[in-house]
Protein backbone atom coordinates (compact mmCIF):
# COMPACT_ATOMS: atom_id res chain seq x y z
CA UNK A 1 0.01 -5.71 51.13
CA UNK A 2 1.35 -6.80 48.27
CA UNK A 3 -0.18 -6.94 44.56
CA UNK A 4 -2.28 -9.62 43.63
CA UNK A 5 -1.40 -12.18 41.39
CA UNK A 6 -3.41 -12.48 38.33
CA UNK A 7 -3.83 -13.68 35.05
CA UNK A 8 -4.06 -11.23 32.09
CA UNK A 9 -7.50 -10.47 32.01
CA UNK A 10 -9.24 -11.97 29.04
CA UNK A 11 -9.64 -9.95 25.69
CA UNK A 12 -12.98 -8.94 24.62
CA UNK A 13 -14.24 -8.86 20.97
CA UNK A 14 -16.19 -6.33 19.73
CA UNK A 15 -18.28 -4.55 21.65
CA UNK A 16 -21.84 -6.18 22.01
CA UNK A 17 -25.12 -4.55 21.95
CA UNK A 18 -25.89 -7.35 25.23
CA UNK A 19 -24.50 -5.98 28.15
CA UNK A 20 -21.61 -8.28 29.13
CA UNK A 21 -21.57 -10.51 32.42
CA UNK A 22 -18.84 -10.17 35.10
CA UNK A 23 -19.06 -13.11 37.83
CA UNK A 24 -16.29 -12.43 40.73
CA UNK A 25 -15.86 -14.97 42.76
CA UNK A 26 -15.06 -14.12 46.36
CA UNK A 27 -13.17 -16.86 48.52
CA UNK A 28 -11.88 -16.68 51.57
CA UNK A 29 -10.63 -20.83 52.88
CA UNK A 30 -14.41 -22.31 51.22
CA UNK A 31 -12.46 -24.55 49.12
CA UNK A 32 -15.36 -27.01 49.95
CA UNK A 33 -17.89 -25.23 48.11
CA UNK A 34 -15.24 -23.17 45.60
CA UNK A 35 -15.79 -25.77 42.95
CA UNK A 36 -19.67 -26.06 42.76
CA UNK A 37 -19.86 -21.80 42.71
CA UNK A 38 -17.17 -21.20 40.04
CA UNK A 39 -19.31 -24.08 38.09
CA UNK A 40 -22.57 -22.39 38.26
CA UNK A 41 -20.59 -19.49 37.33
CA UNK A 42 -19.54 -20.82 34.23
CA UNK A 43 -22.78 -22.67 33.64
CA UNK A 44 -24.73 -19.45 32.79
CA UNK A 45 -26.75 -20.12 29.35
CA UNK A 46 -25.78 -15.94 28.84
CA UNK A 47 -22.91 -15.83 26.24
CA UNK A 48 -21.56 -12.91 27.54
CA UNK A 49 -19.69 -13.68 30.93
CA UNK A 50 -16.63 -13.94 32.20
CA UNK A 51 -15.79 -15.82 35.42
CA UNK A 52 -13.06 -13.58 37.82
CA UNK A 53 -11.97 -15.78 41.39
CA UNK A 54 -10.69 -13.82 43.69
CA UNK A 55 -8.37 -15.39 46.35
CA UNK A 56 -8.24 -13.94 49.68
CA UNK A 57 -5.27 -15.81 50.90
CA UNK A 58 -6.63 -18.71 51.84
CA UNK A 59 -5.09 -21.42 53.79
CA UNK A 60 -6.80 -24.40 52.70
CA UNK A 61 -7.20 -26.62 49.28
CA UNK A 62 -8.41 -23.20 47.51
CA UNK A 63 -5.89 -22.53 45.19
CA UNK A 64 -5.49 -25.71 43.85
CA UNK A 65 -9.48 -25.79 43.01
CA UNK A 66 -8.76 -22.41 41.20
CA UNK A 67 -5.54 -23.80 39.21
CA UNK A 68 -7.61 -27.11 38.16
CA UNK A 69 -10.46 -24.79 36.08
CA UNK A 70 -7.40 -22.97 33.89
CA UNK A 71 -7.95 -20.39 31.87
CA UNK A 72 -11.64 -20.84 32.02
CA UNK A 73 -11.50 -17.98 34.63
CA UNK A 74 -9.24 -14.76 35.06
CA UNK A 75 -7.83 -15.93 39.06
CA UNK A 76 -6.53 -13.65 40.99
CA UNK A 77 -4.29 -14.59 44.11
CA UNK A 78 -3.82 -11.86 46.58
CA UNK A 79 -2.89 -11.70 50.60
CA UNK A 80 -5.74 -12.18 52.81
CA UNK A 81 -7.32 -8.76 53.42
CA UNK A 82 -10.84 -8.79 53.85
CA UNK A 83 -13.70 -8.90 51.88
CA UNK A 84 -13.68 -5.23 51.09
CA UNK A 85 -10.52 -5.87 49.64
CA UNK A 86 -11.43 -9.08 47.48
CA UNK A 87 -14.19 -7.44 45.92
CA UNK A 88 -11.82 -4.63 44.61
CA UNK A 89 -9.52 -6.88 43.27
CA UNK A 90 -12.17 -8.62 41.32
CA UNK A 91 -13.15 -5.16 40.25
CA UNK A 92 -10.13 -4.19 39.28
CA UNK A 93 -10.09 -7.20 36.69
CA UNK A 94 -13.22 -6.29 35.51
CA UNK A 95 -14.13 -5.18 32.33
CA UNK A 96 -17.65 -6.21 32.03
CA UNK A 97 -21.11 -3.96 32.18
CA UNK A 98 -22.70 -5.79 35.17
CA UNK A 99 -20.74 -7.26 38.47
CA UNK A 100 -22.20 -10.00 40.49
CA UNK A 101 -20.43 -10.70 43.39
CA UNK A 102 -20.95 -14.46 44.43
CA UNK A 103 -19.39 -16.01 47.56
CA UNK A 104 -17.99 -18.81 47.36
CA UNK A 105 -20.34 -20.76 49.21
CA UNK A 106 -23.06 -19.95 47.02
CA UNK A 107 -24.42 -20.90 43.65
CA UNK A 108 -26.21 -18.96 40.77
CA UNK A 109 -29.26 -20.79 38.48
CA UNK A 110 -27.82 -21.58 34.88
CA UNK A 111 -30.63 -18.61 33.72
CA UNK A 112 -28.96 -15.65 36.24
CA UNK A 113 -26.93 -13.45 34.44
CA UNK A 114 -29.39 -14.02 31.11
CA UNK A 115 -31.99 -12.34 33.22
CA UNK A 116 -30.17 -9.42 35.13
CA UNK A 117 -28.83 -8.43 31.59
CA UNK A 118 -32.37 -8.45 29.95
CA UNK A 119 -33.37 -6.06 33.06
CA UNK A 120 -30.55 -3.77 32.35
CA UNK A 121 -30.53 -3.99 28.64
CA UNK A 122 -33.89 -2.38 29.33
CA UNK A 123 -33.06 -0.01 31.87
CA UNK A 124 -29.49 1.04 31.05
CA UNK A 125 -30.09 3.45 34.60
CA UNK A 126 -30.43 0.60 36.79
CA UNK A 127 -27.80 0.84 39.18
CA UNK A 128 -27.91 -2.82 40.10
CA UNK A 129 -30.92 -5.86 40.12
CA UNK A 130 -31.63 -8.24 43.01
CA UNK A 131 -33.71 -10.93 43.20
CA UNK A 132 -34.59 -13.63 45.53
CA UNK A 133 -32.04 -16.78 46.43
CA UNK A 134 -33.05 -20.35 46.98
CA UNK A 135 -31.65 -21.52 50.52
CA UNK A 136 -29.76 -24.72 50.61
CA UNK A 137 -28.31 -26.72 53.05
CA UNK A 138 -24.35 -27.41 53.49
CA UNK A 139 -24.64 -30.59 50.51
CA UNK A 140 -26.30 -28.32 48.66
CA UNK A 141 -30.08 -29.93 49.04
CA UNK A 142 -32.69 -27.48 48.91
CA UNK A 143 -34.60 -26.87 51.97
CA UNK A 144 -37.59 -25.17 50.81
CA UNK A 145 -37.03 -21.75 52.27
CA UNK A 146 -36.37 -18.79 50.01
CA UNK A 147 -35.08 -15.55 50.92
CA UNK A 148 -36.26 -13.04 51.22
CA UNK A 149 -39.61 -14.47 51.89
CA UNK A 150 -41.70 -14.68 48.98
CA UNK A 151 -44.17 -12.48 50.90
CA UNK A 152 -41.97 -9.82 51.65
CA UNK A 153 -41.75 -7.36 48.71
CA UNK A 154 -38.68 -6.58 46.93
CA UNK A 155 -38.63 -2.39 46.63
CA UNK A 156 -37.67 -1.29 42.76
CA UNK A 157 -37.71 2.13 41.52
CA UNK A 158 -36.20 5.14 42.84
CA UNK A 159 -35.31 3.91 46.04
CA UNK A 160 -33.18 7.47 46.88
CA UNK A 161 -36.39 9.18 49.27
CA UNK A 162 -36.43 5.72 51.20
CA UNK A 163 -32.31 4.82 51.57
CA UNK A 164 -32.32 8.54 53.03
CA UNK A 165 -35.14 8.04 55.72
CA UNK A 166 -34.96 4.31 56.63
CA UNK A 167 -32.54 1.88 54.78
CA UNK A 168 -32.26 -1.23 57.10
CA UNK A 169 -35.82 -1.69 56.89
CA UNK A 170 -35.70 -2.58 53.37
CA UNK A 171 -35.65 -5.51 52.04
CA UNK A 172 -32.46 -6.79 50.68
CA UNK A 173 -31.01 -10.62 49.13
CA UNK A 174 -27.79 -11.54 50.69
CA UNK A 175 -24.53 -10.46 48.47
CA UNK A 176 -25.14 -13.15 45.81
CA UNK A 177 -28.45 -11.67 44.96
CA UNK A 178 -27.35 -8.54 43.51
CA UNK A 179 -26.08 -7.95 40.15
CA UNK A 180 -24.37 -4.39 40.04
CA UNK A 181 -24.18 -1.86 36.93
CA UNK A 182 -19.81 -1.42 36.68
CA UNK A 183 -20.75 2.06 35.92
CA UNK A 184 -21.99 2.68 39.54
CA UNK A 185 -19.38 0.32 41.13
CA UNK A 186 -16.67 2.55 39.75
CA UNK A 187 -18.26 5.62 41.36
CA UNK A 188 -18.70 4.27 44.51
CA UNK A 189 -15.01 2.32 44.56
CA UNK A 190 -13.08 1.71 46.28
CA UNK A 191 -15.43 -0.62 47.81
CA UNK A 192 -15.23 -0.39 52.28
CA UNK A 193 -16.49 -2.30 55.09
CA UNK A 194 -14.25 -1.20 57.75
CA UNK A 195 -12.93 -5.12 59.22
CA UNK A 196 -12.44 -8.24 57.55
CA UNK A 197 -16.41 -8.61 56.50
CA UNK A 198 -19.60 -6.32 55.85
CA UNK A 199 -18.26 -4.90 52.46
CA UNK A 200 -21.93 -6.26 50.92
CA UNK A 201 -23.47 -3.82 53.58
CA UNK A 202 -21.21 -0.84 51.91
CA UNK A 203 -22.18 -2.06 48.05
CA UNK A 204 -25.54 -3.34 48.42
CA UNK A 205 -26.71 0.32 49.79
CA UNK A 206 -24.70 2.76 48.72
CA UNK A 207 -25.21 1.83 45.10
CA UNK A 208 -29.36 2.33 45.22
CA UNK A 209 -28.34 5.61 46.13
CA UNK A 210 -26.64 6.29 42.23
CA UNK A 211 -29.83 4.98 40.19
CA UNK A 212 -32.77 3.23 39.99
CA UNK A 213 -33.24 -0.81 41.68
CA UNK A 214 -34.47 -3.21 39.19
CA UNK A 215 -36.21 -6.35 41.01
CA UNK A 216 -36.65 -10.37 39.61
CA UNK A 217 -39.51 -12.36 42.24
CA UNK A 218 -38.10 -15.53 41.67
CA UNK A 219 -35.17 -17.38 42.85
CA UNK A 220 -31.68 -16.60 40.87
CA UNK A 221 -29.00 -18.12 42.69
CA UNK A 222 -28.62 -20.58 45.78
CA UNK A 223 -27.51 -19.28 49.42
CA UNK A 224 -25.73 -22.44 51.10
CA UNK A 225 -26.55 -22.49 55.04
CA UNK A 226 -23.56 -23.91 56.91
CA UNK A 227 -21.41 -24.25 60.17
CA UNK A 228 -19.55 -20.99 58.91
CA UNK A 229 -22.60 -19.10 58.85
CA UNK A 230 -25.07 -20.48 61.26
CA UNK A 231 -26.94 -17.49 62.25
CA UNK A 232 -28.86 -17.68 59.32
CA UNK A 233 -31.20 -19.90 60.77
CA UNK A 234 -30.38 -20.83 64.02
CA UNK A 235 -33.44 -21.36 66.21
CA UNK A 236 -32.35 -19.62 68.85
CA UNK A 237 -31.90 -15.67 69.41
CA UNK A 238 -28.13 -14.67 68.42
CA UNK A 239 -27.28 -11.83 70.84
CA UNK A 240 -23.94 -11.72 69.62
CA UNK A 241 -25.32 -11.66 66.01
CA UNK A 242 -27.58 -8.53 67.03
CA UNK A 243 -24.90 -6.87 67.90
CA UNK A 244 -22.68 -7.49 64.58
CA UNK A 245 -25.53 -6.32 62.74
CA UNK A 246 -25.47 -3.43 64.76
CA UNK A 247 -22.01 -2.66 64.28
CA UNK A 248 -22.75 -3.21 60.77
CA UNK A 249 -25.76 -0.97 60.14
CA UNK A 250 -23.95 2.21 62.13
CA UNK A 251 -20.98 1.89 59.72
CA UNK A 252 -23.25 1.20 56.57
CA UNK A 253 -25.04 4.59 57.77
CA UNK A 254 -21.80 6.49 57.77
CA UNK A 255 -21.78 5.54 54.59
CA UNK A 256 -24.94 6.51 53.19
CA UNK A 257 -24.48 9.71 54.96
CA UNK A 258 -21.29 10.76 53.13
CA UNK A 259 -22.33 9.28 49.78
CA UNK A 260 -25.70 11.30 50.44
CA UNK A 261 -23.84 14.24 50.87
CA UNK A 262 -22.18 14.07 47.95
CA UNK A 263 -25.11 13.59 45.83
CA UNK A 264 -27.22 16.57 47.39
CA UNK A 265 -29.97 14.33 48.84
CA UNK A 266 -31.80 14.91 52.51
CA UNK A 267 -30.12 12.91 55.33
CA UNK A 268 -30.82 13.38 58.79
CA UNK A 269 -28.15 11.82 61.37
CA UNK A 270 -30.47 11.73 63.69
CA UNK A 271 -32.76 9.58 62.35
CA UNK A 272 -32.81 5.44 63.00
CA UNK A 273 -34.45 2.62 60.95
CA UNK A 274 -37.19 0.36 62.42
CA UNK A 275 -35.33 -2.15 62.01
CA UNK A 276 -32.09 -0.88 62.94
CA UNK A 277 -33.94 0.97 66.38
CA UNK A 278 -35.40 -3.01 67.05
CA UNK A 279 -32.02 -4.31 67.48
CA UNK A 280 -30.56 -1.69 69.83
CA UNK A 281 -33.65 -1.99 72.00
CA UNK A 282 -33.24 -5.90 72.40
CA UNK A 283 -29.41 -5.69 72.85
CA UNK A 284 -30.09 -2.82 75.21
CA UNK A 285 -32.51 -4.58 77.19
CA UNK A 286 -31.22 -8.13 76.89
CA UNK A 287 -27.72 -8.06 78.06
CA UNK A 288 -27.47 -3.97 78.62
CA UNK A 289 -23.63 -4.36 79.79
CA UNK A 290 -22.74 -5.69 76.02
CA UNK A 291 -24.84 -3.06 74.41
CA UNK A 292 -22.17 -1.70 72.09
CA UNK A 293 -23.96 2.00 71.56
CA UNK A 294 -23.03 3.93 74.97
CA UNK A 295 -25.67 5.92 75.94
CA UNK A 296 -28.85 4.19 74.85
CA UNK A 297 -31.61 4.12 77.19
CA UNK A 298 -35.23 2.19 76.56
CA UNK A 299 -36.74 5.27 76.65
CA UNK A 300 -35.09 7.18 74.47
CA UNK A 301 -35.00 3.65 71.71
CA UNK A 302 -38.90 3.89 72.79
CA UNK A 303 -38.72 7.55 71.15
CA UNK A 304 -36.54 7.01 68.52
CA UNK A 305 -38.78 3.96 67.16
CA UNK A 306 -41.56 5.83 67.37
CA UNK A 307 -40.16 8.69 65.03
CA UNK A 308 -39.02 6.01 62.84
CA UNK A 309 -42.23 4.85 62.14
CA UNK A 310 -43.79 8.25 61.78
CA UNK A 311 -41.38 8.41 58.78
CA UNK A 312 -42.25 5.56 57.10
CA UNK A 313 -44.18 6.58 53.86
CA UNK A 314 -44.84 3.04 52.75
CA UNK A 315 -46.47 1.01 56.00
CA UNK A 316 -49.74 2.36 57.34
CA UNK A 317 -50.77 3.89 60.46
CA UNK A 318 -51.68 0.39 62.12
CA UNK A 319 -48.63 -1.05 61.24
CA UNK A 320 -46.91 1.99 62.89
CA UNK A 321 -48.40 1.93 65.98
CA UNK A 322 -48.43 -1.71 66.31
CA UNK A 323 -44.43 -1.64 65.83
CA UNK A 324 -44.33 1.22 68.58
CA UNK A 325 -46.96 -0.59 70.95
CA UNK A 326 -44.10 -3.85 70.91
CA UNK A 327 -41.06 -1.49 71.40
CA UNK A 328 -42.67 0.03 74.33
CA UNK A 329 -43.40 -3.73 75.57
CA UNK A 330 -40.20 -4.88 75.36
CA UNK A 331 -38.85 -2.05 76.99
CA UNK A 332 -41.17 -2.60 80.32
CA UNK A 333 -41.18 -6.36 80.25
CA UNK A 334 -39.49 -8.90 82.20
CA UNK A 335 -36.33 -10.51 81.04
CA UNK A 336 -38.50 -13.80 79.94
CA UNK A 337 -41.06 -12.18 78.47
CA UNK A 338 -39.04 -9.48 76.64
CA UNK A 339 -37.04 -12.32 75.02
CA UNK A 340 -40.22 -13.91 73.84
CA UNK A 341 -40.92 -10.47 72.36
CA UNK A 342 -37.57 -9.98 70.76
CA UNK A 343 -37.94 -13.65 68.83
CA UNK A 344 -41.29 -12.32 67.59
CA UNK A 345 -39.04 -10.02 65.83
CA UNK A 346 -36.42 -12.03 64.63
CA UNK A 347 -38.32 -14.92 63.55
CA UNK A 348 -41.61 -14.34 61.23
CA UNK A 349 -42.45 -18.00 61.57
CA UNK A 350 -42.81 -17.18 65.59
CA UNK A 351 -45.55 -14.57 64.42
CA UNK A 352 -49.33 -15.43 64.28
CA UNK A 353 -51.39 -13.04 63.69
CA UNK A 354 -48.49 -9.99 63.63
CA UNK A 355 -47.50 -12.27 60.96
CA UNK A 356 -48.08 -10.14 58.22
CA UNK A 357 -47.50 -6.49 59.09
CA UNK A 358 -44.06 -7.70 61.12
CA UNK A 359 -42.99 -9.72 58.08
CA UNK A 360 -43.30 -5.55 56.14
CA UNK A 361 -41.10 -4.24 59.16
CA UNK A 362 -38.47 -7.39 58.97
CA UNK A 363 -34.85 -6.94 57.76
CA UNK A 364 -33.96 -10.51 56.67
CA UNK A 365 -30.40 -11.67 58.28
């Protein structure tokens, strides 16, 4: 591949006592929504920001949307490579305390990066803040939903005992909703996701592992639902979908295993997530002969789920064995019925009264 093309990145003046702002843009052929994100980019009431888009080769009207802002942003024009690949060429023009990484096809509130820097300017440790996004639709009209859920809890702290026993069950925003300390992105660089996508799965946990998670409840930034990524709230159960995620989750946990075992901490291979062991066990029983982890059988995802839960520190003992009680009903029900069950899962608004300790045991997608 050859180097990307880039402006000089800008100068800085002296050195602040505000932690300064690095927005990367990451595009990929979104030249439809590439104008409103490097706006709110450049919107942000914070004085301290600088506005990097990153160019993935597209094929579309991209470019030319990046050329119109001019040196209002640092752009950088590079082969298409992947996502992975985008992010580290944003990185590499950064100079700034704090990364967010915002697709393209997302937006951030005018008030974002003023907030993540008060929560870092306060704890300098914080390996990176997330906070909640806004969902819009494709014209950018708000549809009421936020995610995560405003009744699932976003974890903060020392996440470290928790990424080591059961990661995907955590709650985490979508890439826009994370605002990353530069100090811990240059540990963990270069960035990976192993294909074109998935390089927010690499970031997004392998940095809690490097310092405390600092959390903001309310909404900074916008995540656009669209044709490109319909999943998100498609009505119907994505079996194609569970597997990606999948696929995703066992190379996020390679991952967190080596990064793990570079920082000394606990990590068991042979341990699963909740959430991670709920998505085998629908693939599994679903549509078995596309189940993309050979060697899975029901009961052994039965007994796997059930030592998942057992290691679950922060659910109680109902919500355990209620989680167990469903795995082993899926695994024994008919077809119909166990894809009734499986939606229970995927969707909270499916869930009555499992409403609540489900909504604890959801990963959102």
């Amino acid at each position: 591949m050859s180097s990307p093309a880039a402006a000089p990145a800008p100068a800085r003046g002296p050195r602040s006592a505000l932690p300064a702002v690095d927005i990367v843009v990451d595009n990929y052929n979104y030249g439809r929504f590439l104008r409103a994100a490097i706006e709110s980019a450049l919107a942000q009431a914070y004085e301290h920001v600088s506005v990097i888009v990153v160019d993935d080769g597209s094929t579309d009207d991209s470019r030319e949307v990046i050329a119109s802002f001019g040196d209002r942003i640092v752009p950088v024009l590079k082969e298409n490579g992947g996502q992975a690949s985008a992010f580290n060429a944003g990185l590499t023009r950064s100079q700034g305390d704090i990364v967010v990484f915002l697709d393209a096809d997302d937006l951030l509130a005018p008030h974002a990066a003023e907030q993540v820097a008060a929560a870092f300017r306060k704890e300098p440790q914080l390996a990176k803040v997330h906070y909640r996004l806004a969902v819009v639709d494709e014209a950018g009209h708000p549809t009421g939903e936020i995610s995560p859920s405003p009744h699932i809890p976003l974890p903060a702290g020392d996440l470290r005992r928790a990424m080591v026993r059961f990661p995907f069950d955590l709650a985490r925003p979508a890439t826009s909703g994370n605002a990353f300390s530069a100090r811990v992105l240059k540990r963990i660089a270069p960035i990976q996701s192993g294909g074109q996508s998935a390089a927010d799965w690499y970031v997004v946990n392998v940095s809690a592992l490097f310092g405390p998670v600092g959390a903001i409840d309310e909404p900074l930034g916008f995540y656009r639902v669209h044709g490109g990524n319909w999943y998100a709230t498609s009505p119907a159960l994505d079996l194609e979908h569970v597997r990606t995620t999948i696929a995703f989750t066992r190379r996020a946990r390679v991952y967190l295993e080596e990064a793990a075992g570079q920082l000394g901490l606990d990590w068991d291979p042979r341990d699963a997530s909740m959430c991670e062991v709920a998505d085998r066990a629908i693939s599994r029983k679903l549509e078995p002969a596309r189940h993309p982890v050979e060697g899975d059988t029901l009961p052994q995802l039965v007994a796997l789920g059930a030592r998942a839960a057992a290691r679950r520190f922060d659910i109680g003992g109902a919500m355990k064995v209620a989680f167990v009680a469903w795995l082993m009903c899926l695994s024994v029900a008919p077809r119909p019925l166990a894809r009734r069950l499986a939606e229970v899962f995927v969707f909270p608004e499916r869930r009555r009264s499992l409403n609540r300790w489900l909504a604890m045991l959801h990963r959102p997608r």
